[in-house]
N, C-alpha and C. Protein backbone atom coordinates (compact mmCIF):
# COMPACT_ATOMS: atom_id res chain seq x y z
N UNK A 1 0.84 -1.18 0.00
CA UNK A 1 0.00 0.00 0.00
C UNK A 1 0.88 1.24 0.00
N UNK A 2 0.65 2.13 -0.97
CA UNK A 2 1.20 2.96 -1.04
C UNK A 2 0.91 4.57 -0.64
N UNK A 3 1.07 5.09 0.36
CA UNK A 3 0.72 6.41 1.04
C UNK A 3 1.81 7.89 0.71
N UNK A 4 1.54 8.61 -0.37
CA UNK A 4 2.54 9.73 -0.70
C UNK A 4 2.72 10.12 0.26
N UNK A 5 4.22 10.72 0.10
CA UNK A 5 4.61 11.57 1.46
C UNK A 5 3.95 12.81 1.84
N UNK A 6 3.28 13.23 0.87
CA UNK A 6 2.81 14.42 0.97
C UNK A 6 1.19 14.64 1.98
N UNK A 7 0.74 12.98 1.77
CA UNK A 7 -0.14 12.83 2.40
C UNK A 7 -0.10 13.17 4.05
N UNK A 8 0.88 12.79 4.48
CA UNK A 8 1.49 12.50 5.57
C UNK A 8 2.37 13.44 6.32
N UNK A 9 2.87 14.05 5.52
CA UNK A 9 4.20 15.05 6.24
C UNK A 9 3.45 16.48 5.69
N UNK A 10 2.57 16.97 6.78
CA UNK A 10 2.03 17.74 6.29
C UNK A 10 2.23 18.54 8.01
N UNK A 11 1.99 20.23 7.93
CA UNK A 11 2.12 20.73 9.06
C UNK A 11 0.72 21.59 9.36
N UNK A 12 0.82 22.35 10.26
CA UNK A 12 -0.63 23.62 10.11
C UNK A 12 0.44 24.76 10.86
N UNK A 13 -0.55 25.49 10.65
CA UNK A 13 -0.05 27.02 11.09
C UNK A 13 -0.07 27.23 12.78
N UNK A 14 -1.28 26.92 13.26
CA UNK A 14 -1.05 27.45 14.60
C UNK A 14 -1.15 26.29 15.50
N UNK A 15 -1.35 25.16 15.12
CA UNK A 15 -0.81 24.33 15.75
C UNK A 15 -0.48 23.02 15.06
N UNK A 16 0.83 22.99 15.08
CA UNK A 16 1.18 21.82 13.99
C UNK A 16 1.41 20.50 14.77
N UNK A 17 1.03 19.56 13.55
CA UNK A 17 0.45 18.31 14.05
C UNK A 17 2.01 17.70 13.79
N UNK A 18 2.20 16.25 13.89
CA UNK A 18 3.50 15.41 13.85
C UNK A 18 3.57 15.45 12.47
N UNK A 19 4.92 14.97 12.13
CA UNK A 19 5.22 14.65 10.46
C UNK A 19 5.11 13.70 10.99
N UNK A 20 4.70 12.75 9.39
CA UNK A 20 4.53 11.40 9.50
C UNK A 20 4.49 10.97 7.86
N UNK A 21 5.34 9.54 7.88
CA UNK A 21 5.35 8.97 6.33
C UNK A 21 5.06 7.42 7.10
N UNK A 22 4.37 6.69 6.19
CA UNK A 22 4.35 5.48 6.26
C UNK A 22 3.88 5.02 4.75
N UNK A 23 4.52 3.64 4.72
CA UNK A 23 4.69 2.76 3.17
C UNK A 23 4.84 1.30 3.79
N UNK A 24 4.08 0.49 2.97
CA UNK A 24 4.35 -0.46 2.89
C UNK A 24 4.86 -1.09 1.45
N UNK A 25 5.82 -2.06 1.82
CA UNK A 25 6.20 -2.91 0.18
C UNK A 25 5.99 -4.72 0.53
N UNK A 26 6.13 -5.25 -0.38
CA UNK A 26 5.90 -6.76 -0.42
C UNK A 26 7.08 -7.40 -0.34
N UNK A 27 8.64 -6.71 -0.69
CA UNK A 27 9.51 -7.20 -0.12
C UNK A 27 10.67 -5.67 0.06
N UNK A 28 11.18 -5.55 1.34
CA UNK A 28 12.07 -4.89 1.80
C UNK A 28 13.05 -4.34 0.75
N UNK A 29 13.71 -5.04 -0.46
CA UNK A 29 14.67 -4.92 -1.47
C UNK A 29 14.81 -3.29 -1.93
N UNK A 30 13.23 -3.53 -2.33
CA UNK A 30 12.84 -2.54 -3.33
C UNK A 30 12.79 -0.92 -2.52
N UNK A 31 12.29 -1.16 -1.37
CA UNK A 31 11.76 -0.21 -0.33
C UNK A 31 13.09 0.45 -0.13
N UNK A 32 14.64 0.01 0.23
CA UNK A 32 15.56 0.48 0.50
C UNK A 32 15.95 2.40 0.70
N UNK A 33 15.98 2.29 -0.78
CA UNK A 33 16.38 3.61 -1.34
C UNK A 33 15.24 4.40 -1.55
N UNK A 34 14.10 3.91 -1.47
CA UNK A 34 13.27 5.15 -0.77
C UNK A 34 12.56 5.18 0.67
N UNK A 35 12.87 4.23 1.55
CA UNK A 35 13.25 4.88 2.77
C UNK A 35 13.68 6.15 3.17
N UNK A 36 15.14 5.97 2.60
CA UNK A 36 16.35 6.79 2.36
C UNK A 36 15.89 7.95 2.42
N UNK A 37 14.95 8.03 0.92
CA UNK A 37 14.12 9.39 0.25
C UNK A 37 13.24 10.00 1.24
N UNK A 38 12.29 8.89 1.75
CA UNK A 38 11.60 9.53 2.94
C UNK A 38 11.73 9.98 3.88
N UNK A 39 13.15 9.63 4.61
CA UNK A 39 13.51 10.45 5.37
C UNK A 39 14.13 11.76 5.34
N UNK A 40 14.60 11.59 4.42
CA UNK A 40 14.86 13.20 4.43
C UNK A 40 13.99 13.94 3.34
N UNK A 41 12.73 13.84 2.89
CA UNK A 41 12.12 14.44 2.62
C UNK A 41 11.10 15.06 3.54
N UNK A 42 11.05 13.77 4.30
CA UNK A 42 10.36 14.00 5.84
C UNK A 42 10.91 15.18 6.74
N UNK A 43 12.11 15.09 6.88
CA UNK A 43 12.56 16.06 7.99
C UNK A 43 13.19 17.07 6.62
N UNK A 44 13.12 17.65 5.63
CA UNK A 44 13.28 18.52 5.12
C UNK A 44 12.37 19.65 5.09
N UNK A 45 10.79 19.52 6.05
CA UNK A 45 9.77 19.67 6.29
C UNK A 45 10.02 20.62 8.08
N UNK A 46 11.37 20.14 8.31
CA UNK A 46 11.11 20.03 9.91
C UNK A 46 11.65 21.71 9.98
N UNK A 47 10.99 22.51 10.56
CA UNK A 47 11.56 23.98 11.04
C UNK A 47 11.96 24.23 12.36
N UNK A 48 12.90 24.78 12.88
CA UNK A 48 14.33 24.86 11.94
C UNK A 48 14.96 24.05 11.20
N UNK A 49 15.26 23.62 10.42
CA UNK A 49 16.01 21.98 9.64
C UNK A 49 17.33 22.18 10.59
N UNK A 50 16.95 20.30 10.71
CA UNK A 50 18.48 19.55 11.55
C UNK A 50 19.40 19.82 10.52
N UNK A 51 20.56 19.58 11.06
CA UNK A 51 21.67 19.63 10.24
C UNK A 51 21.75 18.43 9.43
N UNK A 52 22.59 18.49 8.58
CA UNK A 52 23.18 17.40 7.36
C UNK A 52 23.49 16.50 8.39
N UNK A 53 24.16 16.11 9.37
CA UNK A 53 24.73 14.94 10.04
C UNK A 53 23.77 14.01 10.85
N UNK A 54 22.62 14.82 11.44
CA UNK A 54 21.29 13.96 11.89
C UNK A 54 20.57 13.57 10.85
N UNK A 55 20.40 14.03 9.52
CA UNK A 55 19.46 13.30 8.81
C UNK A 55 20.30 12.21 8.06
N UNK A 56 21.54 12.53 7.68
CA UNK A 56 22.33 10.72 7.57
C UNK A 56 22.37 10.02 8.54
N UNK A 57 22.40 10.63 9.94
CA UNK A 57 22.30 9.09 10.43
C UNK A 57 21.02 8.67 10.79
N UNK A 58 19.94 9.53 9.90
CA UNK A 58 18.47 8.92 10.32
C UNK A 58 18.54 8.05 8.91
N UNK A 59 18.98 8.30 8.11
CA UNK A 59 18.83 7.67 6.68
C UNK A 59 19.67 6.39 7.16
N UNK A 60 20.79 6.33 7.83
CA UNK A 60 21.16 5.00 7.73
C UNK A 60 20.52 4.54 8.30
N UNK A 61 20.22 4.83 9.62
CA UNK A 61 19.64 3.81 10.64
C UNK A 61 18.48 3.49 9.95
N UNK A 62 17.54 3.85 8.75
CA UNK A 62 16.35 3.55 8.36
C UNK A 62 16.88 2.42 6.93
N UNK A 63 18.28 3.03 6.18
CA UNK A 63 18.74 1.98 5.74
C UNK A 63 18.89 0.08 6.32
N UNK A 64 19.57 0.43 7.09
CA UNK A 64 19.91 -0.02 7.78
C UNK A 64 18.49 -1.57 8.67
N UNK A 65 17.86 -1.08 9.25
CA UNK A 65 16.58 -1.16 9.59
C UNK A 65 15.90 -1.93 8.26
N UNK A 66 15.35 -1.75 7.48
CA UNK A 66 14.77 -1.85 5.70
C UNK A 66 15.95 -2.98 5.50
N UNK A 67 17.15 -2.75 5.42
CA UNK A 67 18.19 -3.96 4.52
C UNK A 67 17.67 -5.37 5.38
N UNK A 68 17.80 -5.09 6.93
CA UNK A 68 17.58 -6.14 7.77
C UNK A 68 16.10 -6.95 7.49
N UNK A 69 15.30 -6.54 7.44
CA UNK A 69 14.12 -6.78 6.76
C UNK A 69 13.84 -7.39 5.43
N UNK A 70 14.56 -6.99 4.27
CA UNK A 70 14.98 -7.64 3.22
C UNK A 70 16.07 -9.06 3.12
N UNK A 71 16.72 -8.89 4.42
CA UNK A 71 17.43 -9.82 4.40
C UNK A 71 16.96 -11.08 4.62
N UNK A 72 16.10 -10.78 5.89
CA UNK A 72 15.75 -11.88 7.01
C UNK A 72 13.96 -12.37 7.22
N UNK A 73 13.15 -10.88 6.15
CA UNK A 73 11.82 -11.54 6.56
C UNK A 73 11.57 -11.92 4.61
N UNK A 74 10.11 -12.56 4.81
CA UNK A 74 10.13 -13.14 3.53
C UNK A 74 8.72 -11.70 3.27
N UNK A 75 8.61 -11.03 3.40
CA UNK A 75 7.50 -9.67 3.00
C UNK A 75 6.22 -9.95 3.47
N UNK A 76 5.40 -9.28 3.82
CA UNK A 76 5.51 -7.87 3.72
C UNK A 76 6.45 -7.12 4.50
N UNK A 77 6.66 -5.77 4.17
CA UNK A 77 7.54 -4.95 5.52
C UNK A 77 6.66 -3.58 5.23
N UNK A 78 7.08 -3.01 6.28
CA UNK A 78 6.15 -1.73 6.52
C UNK A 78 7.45 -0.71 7.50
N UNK A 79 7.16 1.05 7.03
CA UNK A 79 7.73 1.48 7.25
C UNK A 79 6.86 2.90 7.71
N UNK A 80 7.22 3.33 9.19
CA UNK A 80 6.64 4.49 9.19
C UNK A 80 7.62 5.45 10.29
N UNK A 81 7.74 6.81 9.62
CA UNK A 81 8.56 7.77 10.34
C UNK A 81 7.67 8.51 10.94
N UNK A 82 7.80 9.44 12.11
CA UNK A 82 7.43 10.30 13.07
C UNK A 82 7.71 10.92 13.66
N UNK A 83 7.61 12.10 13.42
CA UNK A 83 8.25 13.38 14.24
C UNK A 83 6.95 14.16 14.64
N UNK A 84 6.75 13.71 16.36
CA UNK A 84 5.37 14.73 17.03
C UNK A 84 6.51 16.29 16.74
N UNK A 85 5.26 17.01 17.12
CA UNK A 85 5.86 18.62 17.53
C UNK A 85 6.85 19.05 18.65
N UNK A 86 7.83 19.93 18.21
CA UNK A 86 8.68 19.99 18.94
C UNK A 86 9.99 19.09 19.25
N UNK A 87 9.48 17.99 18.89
CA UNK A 87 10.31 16.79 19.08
C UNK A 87 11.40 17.17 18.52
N UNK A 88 12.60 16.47 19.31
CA UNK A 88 14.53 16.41 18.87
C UNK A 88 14.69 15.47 18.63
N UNK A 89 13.63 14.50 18.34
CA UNK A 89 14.29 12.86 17.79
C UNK A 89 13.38 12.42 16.46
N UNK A 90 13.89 11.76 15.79
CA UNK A 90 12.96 10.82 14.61
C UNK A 90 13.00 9.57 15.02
N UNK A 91 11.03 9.09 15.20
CA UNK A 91 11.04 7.46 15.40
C UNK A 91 10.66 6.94 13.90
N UNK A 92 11.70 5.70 14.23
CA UNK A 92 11.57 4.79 12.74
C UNK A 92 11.12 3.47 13.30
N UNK A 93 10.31 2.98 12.56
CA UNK A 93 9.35 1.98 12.93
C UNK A 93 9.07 0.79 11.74
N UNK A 94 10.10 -0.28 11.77
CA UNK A 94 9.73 -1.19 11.16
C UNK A 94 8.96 -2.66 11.38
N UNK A 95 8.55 -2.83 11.08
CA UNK A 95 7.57 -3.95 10.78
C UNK A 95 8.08 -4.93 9.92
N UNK A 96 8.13 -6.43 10.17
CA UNK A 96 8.12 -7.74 8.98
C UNK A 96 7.60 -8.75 9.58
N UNK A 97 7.87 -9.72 8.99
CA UNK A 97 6.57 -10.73 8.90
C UNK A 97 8.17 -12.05 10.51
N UNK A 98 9.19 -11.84 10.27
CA UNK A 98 9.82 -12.77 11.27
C UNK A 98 9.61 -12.62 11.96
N UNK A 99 9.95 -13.57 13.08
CA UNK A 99 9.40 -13.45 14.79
C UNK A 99 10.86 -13.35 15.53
N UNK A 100 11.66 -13.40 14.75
CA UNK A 100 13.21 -13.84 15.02
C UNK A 100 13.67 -12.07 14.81
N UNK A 101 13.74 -11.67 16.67
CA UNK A 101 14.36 -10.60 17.01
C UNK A 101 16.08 -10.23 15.98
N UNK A 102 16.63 -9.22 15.56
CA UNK A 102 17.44 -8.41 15.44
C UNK A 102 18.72 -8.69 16.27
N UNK A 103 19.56 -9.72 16.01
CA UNK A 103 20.43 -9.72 16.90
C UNK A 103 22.14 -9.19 16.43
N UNK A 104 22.56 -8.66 17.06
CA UNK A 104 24.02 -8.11 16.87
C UNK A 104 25.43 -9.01 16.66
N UNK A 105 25.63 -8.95 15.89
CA UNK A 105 26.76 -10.32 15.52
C UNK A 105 28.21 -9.47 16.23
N UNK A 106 29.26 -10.80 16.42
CA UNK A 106 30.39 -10.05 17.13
C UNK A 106 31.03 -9.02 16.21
N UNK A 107 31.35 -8.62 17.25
CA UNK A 107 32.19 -7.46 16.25
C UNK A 107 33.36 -8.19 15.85
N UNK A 108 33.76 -7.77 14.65
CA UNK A 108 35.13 -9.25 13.73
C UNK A 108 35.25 -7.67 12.33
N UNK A 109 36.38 -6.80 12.65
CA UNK A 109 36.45 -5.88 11.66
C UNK A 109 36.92 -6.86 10.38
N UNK A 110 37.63 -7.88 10.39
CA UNK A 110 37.73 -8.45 9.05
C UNK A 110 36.44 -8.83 8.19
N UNK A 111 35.10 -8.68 8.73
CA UNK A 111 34.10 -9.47 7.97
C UNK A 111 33.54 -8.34 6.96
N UNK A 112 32.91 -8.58 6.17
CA UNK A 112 32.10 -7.87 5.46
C UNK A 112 30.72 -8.18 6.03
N UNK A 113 30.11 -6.91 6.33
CA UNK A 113 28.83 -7.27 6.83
C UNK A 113 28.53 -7.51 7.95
N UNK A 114 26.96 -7.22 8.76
CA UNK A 114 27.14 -7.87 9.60
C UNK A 114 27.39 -6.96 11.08
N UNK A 115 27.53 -5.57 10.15
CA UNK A 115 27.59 -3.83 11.12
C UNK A 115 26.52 -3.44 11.31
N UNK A 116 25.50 -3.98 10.92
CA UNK A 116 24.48 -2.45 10.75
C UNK A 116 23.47 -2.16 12.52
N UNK A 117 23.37 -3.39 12.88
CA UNK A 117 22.87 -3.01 14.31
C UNK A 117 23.71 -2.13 15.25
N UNK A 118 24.98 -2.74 15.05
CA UNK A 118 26.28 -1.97 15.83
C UNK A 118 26.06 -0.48 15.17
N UNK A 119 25.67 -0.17 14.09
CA UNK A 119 25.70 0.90 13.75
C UNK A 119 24.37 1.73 14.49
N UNK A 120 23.01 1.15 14.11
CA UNK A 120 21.85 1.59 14.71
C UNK A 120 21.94 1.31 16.27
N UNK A 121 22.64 1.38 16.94
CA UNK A 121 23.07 0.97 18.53
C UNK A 121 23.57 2.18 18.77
N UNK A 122 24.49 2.77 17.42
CA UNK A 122 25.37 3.84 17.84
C UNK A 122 24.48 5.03 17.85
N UNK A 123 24.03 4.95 16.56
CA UNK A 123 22.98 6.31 16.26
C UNK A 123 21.47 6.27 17.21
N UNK A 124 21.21 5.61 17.51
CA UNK A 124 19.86 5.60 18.03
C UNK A 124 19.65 6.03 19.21
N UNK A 125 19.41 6.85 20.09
CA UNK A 125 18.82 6.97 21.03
C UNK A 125 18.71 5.97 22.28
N UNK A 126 17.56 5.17 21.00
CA UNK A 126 16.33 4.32 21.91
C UNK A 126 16.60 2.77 20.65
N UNK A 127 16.45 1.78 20.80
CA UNK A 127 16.21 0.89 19.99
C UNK A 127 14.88 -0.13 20.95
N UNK A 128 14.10 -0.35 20.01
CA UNK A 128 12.66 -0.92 21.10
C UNK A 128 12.37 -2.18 19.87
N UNK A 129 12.55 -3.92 20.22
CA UNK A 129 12.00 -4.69 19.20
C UNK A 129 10.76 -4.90 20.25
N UNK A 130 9.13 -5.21 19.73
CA UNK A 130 8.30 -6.09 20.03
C UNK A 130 7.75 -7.07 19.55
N UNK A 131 7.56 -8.44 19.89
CA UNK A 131 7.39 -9.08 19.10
C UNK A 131 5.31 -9.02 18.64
N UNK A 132 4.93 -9.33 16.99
CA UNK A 132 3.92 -9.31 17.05
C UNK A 132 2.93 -10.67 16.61
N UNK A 133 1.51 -11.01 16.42
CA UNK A 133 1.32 -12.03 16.32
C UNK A 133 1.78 -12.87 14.92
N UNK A 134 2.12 -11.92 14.47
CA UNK A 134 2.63 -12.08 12.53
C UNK A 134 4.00 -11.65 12.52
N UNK A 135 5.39 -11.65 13.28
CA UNK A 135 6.46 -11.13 13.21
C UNK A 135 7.00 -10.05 14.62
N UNK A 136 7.40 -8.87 13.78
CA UNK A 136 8.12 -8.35 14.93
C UNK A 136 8.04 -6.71 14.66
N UNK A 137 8.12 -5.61 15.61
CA UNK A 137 8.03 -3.96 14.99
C UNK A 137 10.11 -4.01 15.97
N UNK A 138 10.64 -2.91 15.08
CA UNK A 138 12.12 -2.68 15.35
C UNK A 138 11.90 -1.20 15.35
N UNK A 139 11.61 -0.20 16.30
CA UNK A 139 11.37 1.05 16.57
C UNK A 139 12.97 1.41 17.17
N UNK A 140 13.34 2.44 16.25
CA UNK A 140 14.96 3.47 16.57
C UNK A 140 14.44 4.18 16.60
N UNK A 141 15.19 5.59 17.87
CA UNK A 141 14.86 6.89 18.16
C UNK A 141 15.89 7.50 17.64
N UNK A 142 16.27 8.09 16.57
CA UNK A 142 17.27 9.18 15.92
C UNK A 142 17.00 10.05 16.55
N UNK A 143 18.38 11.02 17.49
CA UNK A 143 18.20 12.56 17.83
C UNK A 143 18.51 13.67 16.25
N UNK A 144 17.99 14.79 16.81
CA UNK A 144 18.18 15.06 15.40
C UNK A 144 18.97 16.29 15.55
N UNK A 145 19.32 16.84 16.99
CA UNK A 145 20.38 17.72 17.77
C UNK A 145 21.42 17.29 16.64
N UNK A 146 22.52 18.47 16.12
CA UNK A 146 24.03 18.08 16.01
C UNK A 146 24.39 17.42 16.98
């Protein structure tokens, strides 16, 4: 199901409501690189705009998040960003169909692969898995402070 961003990341004048994008795809692959897009189209919305260095590491951690999903569930996946008012953080909120939590492999700098939680560990805030009756939601809190 497909929901434009525009639908979603919308503000008001005197009292503005949360940005918000959500998408679903049938397999994670495809979804990747516009994640990516959504997030910073999302917070390109946000006044004052964060700096360049919080919205890459909201883009990875949502990379990041999305690859894991492509890797490990067999589809659907679902993706939704959120920024209430005022807020200094971006929640990213994924959804797939495994029941098999997100786990962090050793750290081994010779490997290829195999970083990206260590990475969303670093950037995140908050990292929250729950499990659901069809899989699992993987909620990261990106600050969006320099």
């Amino acid at each position: 199901m497909d929901i434009p961003l525009r639908t979603h990341a919308t503000t008001q004048d005197h009292h503005p409501g949360p940005l918000r994008y959500s998408r679903t795809w049938d397999t994670g692959v495809s979804g990747i690189a516009e994640a990516r897009d959504a997030v910073a189209a999302l917070l390109a919305r946000v006044r004052p705009a964060p700096g360049r260095r919080p919205v890459q590491d909201a883009q990875l951690v949502v990379s990041e998040l999305v690859t894991n999903t492509a890797k490990h569930a067999p589809g659907p996946c679902a993706l939704r960003l959120e920024l209430p008012p005022g807020a200094d953080a971006l929640r990213i909120t994924v959804t797939d169909t495994s029941a098999d939590p997100p786990r962090r492999r050793p750290a081994d700098p010779r490997r290829v692969g195999g970083h990206g939680l260590h990475l969303v560990a670093v950037l995140a805030g908050e990292l929250e898995v729950t499990r659901l009756s069809h899989g699992k939601r993987v909620t990261a809190t990106v600050p969006l402070a320099s």
